[in-house]
PDB file of N, CA and C in Angstrom:
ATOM      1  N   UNK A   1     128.586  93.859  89.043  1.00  0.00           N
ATOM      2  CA  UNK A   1     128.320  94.247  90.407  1.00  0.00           C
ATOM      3  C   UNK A   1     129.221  95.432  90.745  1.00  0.00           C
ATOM      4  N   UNK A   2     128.621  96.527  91.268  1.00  0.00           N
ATOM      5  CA  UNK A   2     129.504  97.751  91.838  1.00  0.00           C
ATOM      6  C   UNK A   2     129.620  97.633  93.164  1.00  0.00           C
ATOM      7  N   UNK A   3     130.874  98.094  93.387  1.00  0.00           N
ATOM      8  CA  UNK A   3     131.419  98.274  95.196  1.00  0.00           C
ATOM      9  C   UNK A   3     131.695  99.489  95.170  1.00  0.00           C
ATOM     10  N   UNK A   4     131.251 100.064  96.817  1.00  0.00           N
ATOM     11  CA  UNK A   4     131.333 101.288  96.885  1.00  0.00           C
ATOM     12  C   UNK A   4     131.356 101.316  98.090  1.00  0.00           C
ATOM     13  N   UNK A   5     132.145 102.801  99.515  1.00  0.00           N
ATOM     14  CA  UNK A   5     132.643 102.141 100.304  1.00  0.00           C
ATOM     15  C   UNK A   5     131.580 103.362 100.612  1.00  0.00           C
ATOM     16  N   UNK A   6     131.499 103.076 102.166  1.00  0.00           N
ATOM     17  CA  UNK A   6     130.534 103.711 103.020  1.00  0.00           C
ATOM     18  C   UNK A   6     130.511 105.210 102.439  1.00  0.00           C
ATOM     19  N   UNK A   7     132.057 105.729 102.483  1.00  0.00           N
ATOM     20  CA  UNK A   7     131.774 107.852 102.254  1.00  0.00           C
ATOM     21  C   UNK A   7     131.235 107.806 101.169  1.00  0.00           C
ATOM     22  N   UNK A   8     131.050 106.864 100.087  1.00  0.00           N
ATOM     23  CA  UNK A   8     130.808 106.911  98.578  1.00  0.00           C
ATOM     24  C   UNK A   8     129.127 106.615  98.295  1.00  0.00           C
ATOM     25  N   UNK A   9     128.470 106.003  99.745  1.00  0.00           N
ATOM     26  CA  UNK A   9     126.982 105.342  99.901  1.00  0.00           C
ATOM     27  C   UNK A   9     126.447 106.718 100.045  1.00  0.00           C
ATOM     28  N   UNK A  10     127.245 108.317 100.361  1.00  0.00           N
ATOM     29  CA  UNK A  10     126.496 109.450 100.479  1.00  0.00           C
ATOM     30  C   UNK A  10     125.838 109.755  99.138  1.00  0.00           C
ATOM     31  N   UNK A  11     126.561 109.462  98.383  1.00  0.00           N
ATOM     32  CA  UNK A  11     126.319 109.813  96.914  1.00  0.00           C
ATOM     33  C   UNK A  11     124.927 109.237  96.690  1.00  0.00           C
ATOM     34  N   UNK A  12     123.430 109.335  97.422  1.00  0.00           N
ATOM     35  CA  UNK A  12     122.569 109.069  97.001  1.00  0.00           C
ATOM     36  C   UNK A  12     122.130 108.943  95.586  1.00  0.00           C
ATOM     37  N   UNK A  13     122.543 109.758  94.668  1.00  0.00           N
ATOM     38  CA  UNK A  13     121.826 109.685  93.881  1.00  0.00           C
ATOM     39  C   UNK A  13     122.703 108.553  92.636  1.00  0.00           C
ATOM     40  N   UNK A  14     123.479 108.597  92.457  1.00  0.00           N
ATOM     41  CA  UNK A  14     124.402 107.530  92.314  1.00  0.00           C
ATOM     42  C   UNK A  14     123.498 106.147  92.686  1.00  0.00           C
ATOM     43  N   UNK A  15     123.185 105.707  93.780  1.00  0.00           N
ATOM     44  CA  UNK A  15     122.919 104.537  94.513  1.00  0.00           C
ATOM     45  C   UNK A  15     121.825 104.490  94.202  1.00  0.00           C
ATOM     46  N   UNK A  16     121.122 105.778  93.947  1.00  0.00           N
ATOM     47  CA  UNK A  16     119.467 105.461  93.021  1.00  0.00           C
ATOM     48  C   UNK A  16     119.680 104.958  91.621  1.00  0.00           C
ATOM     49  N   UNK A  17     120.462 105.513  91.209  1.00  0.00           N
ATOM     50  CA  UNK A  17     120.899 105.116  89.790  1.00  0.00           C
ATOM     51  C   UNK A  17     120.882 103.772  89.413  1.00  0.00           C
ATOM     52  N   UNK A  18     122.071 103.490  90.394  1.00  0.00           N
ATOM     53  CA  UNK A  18     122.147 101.939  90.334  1.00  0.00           C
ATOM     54  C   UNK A  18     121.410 101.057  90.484  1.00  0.00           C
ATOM     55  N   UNK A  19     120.815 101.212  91.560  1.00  0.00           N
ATOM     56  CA  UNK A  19     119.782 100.228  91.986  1.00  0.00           C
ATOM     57  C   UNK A  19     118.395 100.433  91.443  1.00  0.00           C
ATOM     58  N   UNK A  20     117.971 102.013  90.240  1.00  0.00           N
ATOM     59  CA  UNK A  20     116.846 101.516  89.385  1.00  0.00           C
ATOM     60  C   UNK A  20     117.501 100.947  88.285  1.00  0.00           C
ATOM     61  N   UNK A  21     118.632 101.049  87.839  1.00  0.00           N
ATOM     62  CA  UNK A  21     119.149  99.787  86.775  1.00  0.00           C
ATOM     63  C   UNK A  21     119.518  98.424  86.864  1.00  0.00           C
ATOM     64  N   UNK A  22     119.157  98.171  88.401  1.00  0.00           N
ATOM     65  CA  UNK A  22     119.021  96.886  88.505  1.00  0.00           C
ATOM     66  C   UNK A  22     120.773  96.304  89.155  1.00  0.00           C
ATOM     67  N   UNK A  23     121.440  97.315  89.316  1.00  0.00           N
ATOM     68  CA  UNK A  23     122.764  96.644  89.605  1.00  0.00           C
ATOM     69  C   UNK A  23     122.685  96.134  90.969  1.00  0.00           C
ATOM     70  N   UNK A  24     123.312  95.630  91.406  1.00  0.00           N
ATOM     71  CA  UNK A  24     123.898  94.732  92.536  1.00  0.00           C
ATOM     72  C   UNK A  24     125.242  95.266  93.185  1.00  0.00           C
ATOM     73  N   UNK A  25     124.858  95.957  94.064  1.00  0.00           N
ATOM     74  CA  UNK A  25     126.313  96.977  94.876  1.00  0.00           C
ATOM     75  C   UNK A  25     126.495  96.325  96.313  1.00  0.00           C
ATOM     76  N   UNK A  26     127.590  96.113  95.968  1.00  0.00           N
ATOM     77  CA  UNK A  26     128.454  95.797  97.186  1.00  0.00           C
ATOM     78  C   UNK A  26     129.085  97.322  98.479  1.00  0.00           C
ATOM     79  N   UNK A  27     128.617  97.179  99.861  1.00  0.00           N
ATOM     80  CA  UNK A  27     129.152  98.143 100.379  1.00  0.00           C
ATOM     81  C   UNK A  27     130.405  97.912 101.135  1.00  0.00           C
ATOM     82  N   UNK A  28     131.562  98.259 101.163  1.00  0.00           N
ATOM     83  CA  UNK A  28     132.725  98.075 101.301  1.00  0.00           C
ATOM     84  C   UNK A  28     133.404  99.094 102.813  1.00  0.00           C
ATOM     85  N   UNK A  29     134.220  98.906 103.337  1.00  0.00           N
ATOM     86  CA  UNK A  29     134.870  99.732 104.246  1.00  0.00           C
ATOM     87  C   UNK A  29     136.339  98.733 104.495  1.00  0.00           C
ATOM     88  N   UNK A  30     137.300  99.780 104.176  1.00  0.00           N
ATOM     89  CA  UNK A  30     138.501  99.211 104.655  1.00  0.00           C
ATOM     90  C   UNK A  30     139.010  97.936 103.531  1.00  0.00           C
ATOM     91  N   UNK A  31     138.490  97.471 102.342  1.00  0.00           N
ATOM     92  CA  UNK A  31     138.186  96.537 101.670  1.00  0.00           C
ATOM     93  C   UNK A  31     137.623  95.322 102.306  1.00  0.00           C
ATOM     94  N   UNK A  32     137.002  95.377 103.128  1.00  0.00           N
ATOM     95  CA  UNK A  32     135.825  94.484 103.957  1.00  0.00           C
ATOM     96  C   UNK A  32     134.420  94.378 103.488  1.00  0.00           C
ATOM     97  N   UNK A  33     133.858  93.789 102.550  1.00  0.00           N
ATOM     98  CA  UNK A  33     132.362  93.813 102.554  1.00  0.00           C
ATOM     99  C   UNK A  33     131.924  93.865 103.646  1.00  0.00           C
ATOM    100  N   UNK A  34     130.720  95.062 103.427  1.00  0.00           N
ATOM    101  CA  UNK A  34     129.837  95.099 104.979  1.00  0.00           C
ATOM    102  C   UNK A  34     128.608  94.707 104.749  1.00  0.00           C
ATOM    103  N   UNK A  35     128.055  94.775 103.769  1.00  0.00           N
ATOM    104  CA  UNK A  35     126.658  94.501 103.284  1.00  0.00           C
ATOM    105  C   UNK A  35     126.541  94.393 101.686  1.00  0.00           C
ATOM    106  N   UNK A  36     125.270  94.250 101.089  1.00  0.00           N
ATOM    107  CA  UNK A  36     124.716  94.274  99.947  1.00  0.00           C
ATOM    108  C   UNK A  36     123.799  95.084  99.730  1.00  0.00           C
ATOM    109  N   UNK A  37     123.677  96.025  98.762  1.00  0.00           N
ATOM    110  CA  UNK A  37     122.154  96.450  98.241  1.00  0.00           C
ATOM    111  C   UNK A  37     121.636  95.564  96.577  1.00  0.00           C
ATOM    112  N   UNK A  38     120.876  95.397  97.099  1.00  0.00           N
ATOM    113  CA  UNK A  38     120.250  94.578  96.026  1.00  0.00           C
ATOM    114  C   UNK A  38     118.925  95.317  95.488  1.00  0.00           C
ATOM    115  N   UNK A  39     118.397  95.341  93.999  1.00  0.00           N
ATOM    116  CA  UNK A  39     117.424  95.904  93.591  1.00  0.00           C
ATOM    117  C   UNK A  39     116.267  95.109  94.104  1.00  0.00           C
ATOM    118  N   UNK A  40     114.879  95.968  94.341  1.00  0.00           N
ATOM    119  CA  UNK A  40     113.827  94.921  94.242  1.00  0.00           C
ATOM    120  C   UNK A  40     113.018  94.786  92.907  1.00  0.00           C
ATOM    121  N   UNK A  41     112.845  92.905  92.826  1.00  0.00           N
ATOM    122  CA  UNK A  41     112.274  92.965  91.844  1.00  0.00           C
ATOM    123  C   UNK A  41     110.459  94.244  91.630  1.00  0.00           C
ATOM    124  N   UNK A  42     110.165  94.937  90.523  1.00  0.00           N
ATOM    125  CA  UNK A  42     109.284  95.423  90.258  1.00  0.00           C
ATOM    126  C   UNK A  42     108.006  94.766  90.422  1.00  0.00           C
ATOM    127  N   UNK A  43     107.321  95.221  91.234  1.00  0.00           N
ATOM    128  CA  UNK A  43     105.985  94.383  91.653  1.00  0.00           C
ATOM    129  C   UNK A  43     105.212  94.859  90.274  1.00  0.00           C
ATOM    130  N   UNK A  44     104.191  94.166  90.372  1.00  0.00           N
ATOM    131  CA  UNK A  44     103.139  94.407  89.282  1.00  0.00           C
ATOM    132  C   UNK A  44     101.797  95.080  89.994  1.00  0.00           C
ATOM    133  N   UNK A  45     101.626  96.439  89.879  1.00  0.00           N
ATOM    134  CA  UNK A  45     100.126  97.110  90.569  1.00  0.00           C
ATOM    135  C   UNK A  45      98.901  96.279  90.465  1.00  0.00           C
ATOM    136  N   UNK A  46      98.252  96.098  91.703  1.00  0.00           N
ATOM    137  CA  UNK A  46      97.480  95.384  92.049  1.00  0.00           C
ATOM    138  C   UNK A  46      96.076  95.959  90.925  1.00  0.00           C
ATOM    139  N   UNK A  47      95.614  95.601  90.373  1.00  0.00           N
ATOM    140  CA  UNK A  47      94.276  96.148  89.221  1.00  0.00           C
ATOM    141  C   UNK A  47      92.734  95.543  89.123  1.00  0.00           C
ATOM    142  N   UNK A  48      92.478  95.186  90.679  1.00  0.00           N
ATOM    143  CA  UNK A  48      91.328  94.751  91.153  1.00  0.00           C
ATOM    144  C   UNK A  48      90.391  95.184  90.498  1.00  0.00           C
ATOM    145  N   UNK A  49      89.719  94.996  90.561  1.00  0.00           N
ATOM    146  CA  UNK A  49      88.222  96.432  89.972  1.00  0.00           C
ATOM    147  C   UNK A  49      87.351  96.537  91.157  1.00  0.00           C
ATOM    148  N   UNK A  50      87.213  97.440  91.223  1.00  0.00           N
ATOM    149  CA  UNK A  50      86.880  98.216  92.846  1.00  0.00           C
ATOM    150  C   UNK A  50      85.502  98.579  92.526  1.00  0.00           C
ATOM    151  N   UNK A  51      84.485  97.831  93.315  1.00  0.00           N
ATOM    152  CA  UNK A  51      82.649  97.574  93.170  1.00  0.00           C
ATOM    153  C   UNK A  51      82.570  99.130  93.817  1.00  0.00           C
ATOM    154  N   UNK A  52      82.206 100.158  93.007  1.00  0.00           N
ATOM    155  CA  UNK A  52      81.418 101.974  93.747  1.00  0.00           C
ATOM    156  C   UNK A  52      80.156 101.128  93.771  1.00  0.00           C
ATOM    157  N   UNK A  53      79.287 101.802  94.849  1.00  0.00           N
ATOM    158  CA  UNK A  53      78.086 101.978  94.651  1.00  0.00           C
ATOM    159  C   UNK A  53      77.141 102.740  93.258  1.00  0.00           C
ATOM    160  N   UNK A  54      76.140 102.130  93.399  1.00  0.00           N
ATOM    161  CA  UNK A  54      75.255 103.347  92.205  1.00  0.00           C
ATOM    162  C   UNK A  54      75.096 104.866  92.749  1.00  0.00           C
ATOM    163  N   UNK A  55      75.568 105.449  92.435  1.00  0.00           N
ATOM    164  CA  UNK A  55      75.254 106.711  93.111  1.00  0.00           C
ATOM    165  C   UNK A  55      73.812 107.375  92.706  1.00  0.00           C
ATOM    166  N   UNK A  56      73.993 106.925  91.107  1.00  0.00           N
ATOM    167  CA  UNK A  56      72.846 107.684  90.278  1.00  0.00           C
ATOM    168  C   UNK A  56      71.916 107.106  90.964  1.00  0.00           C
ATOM    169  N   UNK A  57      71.562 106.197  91.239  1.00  0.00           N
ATOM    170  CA  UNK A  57      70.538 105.535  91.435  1.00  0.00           C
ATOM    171  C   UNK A  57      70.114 105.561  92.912  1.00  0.00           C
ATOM    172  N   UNK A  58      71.061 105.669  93.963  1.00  0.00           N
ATOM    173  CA  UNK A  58      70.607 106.017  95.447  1.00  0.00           C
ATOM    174  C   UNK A  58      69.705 107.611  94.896  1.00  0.00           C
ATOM    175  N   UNK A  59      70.713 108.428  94.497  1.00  0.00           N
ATOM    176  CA  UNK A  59      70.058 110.033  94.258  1.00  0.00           C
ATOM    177  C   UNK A  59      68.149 109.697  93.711  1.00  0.00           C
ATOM    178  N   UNK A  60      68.397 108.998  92.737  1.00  0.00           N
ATOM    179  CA  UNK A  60      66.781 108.766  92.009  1.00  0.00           C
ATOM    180  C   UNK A  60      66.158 108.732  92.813  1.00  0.00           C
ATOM    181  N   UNK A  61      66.799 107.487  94.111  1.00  0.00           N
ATOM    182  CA  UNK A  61      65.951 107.258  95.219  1.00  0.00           C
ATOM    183  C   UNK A  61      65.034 107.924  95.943  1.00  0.00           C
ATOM    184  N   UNK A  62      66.298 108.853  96.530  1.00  0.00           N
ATOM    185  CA  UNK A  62      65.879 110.030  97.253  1.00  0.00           C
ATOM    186  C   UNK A  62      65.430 111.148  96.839  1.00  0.00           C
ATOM    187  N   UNK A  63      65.841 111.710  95.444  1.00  0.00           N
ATOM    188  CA  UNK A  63      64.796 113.073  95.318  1.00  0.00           C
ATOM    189  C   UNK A  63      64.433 112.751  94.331  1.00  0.00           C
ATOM    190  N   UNK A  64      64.088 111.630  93.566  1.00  0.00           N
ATOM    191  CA  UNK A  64      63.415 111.114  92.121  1.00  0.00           C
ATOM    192  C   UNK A  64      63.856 111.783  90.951  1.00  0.00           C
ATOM    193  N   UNK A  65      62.797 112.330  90.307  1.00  0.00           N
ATOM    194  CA  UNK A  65      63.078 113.124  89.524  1.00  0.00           C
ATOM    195  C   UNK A  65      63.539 114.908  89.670  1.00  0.00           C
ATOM    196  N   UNK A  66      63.386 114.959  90.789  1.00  0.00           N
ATOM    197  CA  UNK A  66      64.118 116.655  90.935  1.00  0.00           C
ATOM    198  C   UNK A  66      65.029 117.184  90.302  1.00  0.00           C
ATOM    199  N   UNK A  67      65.497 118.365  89.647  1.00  0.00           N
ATOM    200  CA  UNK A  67      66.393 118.569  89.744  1.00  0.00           C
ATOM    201  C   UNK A  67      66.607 119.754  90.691  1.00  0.00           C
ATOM    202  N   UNK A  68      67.832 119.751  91.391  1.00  0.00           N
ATOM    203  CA  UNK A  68      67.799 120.488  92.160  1.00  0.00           C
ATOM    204  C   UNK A  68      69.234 121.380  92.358  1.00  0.00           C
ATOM    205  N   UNK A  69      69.602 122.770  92.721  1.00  0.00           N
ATOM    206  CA  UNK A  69      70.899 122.913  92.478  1.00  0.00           C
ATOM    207  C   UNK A  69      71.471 123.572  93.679  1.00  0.00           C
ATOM    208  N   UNK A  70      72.278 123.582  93.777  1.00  0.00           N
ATOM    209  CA  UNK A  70      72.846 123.923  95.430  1.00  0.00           C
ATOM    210  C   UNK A  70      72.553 125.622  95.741  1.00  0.00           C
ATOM    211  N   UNK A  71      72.382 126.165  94.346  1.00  0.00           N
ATOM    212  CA  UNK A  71      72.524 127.737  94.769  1.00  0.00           C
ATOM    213  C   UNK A  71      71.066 128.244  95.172  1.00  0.00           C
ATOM    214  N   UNK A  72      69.783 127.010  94.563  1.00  0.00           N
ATOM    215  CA  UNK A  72      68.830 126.685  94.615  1.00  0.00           C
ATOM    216  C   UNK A  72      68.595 126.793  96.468  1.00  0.00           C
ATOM    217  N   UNK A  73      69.007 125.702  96.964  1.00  0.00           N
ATOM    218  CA  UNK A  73      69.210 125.521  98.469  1.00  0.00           C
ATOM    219  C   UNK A  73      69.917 126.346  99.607  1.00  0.00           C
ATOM    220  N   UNK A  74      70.651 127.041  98.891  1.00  0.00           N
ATOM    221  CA  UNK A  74      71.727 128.191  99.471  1.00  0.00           C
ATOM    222  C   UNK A  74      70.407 129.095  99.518  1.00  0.00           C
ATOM    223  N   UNK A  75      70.006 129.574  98.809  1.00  0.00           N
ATOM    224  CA  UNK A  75      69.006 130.674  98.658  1.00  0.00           C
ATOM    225  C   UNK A  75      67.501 130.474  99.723  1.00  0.00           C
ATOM    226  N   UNK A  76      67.293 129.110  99.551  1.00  0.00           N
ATOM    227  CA  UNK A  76      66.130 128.390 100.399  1.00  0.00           C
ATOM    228  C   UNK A  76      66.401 128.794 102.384  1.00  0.00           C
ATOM    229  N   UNK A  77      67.933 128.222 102.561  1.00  0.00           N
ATOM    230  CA  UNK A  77      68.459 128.430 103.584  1.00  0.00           C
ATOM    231  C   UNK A  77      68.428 129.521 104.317  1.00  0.00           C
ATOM    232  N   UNK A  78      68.862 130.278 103.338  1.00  0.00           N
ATOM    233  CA  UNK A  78      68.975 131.633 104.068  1.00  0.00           C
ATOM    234  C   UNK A  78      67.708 132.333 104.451  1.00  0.00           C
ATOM    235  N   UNK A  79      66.796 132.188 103.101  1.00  0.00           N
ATOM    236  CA  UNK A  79      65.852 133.126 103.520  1.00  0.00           C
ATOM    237  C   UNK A  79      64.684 132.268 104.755  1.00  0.00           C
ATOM    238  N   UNK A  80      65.078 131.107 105.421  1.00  0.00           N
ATOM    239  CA  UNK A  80      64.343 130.693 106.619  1.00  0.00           C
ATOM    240  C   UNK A  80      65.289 130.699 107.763  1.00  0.00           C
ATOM    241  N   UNK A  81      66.355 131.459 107.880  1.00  0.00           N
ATOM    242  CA  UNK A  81      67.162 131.503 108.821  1.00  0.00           C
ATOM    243  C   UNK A  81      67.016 133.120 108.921  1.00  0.00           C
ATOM    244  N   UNK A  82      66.100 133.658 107.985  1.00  0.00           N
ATOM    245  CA  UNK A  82      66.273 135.349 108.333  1.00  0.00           C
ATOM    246  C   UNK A  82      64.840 135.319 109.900  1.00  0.00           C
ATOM    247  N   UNK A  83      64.312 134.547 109.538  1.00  0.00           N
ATOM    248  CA  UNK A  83      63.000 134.555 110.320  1.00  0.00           C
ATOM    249  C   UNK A  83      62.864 134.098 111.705  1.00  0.00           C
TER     250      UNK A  83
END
């Protein structure tokens, strides 16, 4: 366990140190414990499997077999907005 007194808790990176190696630091003033930092245990990432929709298959829906391409539609656009 490390003790370390409040001017010494500036030393952030120190106190990162410690506490990703898991130590257990005592914070001190005056030789008075004032508190504890304690590591947290490492959670484990949640690894649900996350339901997407079909995308392919809404698209089939809606324009079937088309293919269609945006520069396709860019071009469509314009020339009925000249009119």
């Amino acid at each position: 366990m490390q003790s370390i007194t409040l001017r010494q808790l500036r030393d952030t990176k120190q106190v990162k140190k410690w506490l990703r190696a898991g130590v257990h630091i005592e914070v001190c003033e005056r030789r008075e414990v004032l508190g504890d930092l304690v590591p947290r245990t490492p959670s484990k990432p949640d690894r649900t499997k996350i339901e997407w929709p079909d995308f392919e298959a809404r698209a089939k829906a809606i324009f079937g077999d088309r293919v269609t391409t945006i520069v396709d539609d860019l071009i469509r656009d314009r020339e009925e907005s000249r009119y």
